[in-house]
N, C-alpha and C. Protein backbone atom coordinates (compact mmCIF):
# COMPACT_ATOMS: atom_id res chain seq x y z
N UNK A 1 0.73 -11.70 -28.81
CA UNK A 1 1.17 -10.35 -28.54
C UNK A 1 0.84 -10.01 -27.08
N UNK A 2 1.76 -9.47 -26.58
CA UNK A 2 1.52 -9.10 -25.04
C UNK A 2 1.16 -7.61 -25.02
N UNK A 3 0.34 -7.74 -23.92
CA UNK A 3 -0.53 -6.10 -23.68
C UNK A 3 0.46 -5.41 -22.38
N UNK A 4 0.81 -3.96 -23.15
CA UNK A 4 1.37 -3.24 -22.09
C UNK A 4 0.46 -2.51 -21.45
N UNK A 5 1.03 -2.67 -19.50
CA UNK A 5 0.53 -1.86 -18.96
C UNK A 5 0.99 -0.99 -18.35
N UNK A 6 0.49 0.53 -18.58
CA UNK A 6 1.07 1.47 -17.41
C UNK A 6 0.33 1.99 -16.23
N UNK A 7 1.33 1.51 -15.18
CA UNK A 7 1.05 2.07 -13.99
C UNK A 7 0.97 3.50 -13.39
N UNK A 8 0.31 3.90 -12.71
CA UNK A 8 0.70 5.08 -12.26
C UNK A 8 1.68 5.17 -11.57
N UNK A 9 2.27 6.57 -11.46
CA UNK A 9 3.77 6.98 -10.62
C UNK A 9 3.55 6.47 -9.09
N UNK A 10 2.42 7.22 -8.90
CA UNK A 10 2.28 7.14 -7.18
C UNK A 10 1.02 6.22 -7.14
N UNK A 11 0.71 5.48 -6.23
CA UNK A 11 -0.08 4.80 -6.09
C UNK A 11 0.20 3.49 -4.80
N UNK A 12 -0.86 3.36 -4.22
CA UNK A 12 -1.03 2.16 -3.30
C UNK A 12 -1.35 0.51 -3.97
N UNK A 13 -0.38 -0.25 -3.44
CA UNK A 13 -0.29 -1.57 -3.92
C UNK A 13 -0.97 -2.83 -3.20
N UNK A 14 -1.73 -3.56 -3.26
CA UNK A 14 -1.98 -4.45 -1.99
C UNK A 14 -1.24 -6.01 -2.96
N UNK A 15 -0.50 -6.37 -1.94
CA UNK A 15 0.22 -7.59 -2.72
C UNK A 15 0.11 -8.89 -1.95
N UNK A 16 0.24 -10.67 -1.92
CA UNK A 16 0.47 -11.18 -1.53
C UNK A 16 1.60 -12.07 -1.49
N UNK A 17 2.56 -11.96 -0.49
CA UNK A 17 3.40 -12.24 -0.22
C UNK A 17 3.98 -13.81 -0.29
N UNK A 18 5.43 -14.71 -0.38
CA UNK A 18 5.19 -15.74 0.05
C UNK A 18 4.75 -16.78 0.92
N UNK A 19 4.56 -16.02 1.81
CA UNK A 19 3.71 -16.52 2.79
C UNK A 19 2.23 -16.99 2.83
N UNK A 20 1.95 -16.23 1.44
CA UNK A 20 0.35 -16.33 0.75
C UNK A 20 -0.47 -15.08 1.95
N UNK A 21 -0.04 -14.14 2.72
CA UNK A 21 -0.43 -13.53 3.44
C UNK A 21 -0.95 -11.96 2.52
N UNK A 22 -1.58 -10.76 2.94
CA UNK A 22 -1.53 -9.57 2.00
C UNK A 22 -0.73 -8.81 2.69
N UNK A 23 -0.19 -7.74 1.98
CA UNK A 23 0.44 -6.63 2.50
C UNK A 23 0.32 -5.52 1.77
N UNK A 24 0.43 -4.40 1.96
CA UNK A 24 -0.10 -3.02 1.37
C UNK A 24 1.57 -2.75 1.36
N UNK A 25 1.64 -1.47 0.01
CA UNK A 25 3.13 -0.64 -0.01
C UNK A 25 2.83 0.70 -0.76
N UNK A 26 3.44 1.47 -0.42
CA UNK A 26 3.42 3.10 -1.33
C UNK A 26 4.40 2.78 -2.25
N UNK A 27 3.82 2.79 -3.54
CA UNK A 27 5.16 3.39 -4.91
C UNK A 27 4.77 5.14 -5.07
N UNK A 28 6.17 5.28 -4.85
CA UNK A 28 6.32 6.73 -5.91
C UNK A 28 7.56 6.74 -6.23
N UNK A 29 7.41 7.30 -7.81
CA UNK A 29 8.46 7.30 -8.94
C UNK A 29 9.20 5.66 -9.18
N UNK A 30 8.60 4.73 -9.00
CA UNK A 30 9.10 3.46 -8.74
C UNK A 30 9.79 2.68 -7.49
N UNK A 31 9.73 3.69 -6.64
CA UNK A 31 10.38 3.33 -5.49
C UNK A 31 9.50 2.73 -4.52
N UNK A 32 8.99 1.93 -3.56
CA UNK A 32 8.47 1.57 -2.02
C UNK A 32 9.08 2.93 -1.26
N UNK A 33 8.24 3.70 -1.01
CA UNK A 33 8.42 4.50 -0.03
C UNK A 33 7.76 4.08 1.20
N UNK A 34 6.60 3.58 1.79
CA UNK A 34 6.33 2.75 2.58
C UNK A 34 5.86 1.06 2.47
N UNK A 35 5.82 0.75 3.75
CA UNK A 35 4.88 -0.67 3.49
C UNK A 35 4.45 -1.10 4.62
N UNK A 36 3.50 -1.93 4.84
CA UNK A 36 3.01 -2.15 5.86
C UNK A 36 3.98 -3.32 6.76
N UNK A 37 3.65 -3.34 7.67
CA UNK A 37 4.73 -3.85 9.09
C UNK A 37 4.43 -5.62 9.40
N UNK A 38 2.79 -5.21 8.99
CA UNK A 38 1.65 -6.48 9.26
C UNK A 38 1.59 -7.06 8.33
N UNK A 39 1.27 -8.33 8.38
CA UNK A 39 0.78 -9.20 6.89
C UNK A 39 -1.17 -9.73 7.46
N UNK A 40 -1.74 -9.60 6.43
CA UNK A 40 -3.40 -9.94 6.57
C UNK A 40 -3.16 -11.10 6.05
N UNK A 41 -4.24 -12.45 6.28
CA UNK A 41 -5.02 -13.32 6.01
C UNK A 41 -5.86 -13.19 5.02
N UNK A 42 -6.26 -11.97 5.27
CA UNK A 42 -7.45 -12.05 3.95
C UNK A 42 -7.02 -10.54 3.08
N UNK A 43 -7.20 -10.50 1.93
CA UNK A 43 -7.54 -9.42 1.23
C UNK A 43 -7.75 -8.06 1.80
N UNK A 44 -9.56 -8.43 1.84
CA UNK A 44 -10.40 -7.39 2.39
C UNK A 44 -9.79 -7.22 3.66
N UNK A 45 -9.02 -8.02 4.81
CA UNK A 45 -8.71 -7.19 6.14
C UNK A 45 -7.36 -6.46 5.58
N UNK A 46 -6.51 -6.60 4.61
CA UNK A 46 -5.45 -5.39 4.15
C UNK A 46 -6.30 -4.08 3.49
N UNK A 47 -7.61 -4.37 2.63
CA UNK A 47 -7.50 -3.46 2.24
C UNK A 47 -8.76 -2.80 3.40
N UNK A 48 -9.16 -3.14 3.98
CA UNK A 48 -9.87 -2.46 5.45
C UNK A 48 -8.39 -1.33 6.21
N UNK A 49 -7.18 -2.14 6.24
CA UNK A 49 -6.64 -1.34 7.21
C UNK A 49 -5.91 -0.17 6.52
N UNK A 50 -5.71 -0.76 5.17
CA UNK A 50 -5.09 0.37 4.46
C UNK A 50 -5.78 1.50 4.43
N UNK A 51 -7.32 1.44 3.97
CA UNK A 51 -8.45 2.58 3.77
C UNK A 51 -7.96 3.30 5.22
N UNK A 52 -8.07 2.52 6.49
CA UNK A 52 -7.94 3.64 7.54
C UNK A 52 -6.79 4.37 8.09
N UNK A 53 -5.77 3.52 7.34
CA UNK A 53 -4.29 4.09 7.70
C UNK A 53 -4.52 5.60 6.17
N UNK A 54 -5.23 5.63 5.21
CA UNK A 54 -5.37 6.45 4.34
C UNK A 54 -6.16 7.11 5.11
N UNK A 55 -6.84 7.64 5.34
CA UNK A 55 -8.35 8.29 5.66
C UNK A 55 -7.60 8.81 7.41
N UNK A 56 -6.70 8.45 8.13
CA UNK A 56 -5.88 8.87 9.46
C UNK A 56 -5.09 9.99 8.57
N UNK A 57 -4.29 9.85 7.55
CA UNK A 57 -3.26 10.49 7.01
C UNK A 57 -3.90 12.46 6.74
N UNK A 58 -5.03 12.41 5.90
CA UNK A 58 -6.13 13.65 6.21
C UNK A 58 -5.91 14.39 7.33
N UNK A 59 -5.62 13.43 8.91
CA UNK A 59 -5.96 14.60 9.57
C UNK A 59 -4.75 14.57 10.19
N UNK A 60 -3.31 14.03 9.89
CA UNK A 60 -2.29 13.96 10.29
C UNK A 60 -1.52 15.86 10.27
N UNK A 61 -0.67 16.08 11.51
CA UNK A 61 -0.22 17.45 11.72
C UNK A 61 1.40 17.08 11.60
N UNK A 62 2.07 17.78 10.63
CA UNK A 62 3.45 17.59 10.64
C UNK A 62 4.28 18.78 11.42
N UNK A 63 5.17 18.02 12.21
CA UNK A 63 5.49 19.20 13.02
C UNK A 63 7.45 18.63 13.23
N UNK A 64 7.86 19.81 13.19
CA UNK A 64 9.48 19.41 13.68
C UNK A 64 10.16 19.19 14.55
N UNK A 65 10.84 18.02 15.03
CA UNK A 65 11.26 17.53 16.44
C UNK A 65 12.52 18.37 16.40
């Protein structure tokens, strides 16, 4: 018997790629709304940059061009 799992709607992903490299992505509502540009070597250096690309977003000012 297989175990279902549910994900949350919104949430941050850290994945490794074919390359065997990591990469971070935003799901919401099932969609990739972002993803990262870079691919990491290790794990911990995706999820190092993700924490600070999260923790930048806090003090981010949206403004209209």
């Amino acid at each position: 018997m297989t175990k279902t799992v549910t994900l949350p709607a919104n949430r941050l992903e850290i994945y490794q790629g074919d390359d065997r490299k990591y990469r971070w992505r935003l799901i919401s509502k099932a969609e990739t709304r972002a993803h990262s540009t870079q691919s990491y070597v290790s794990k911990q250096g995706c999820l190092i940059a993700l924490k600070r690309a999260k923790s930048l977003m806090q003090d981010v000012e949206f403004i209209e061009v």
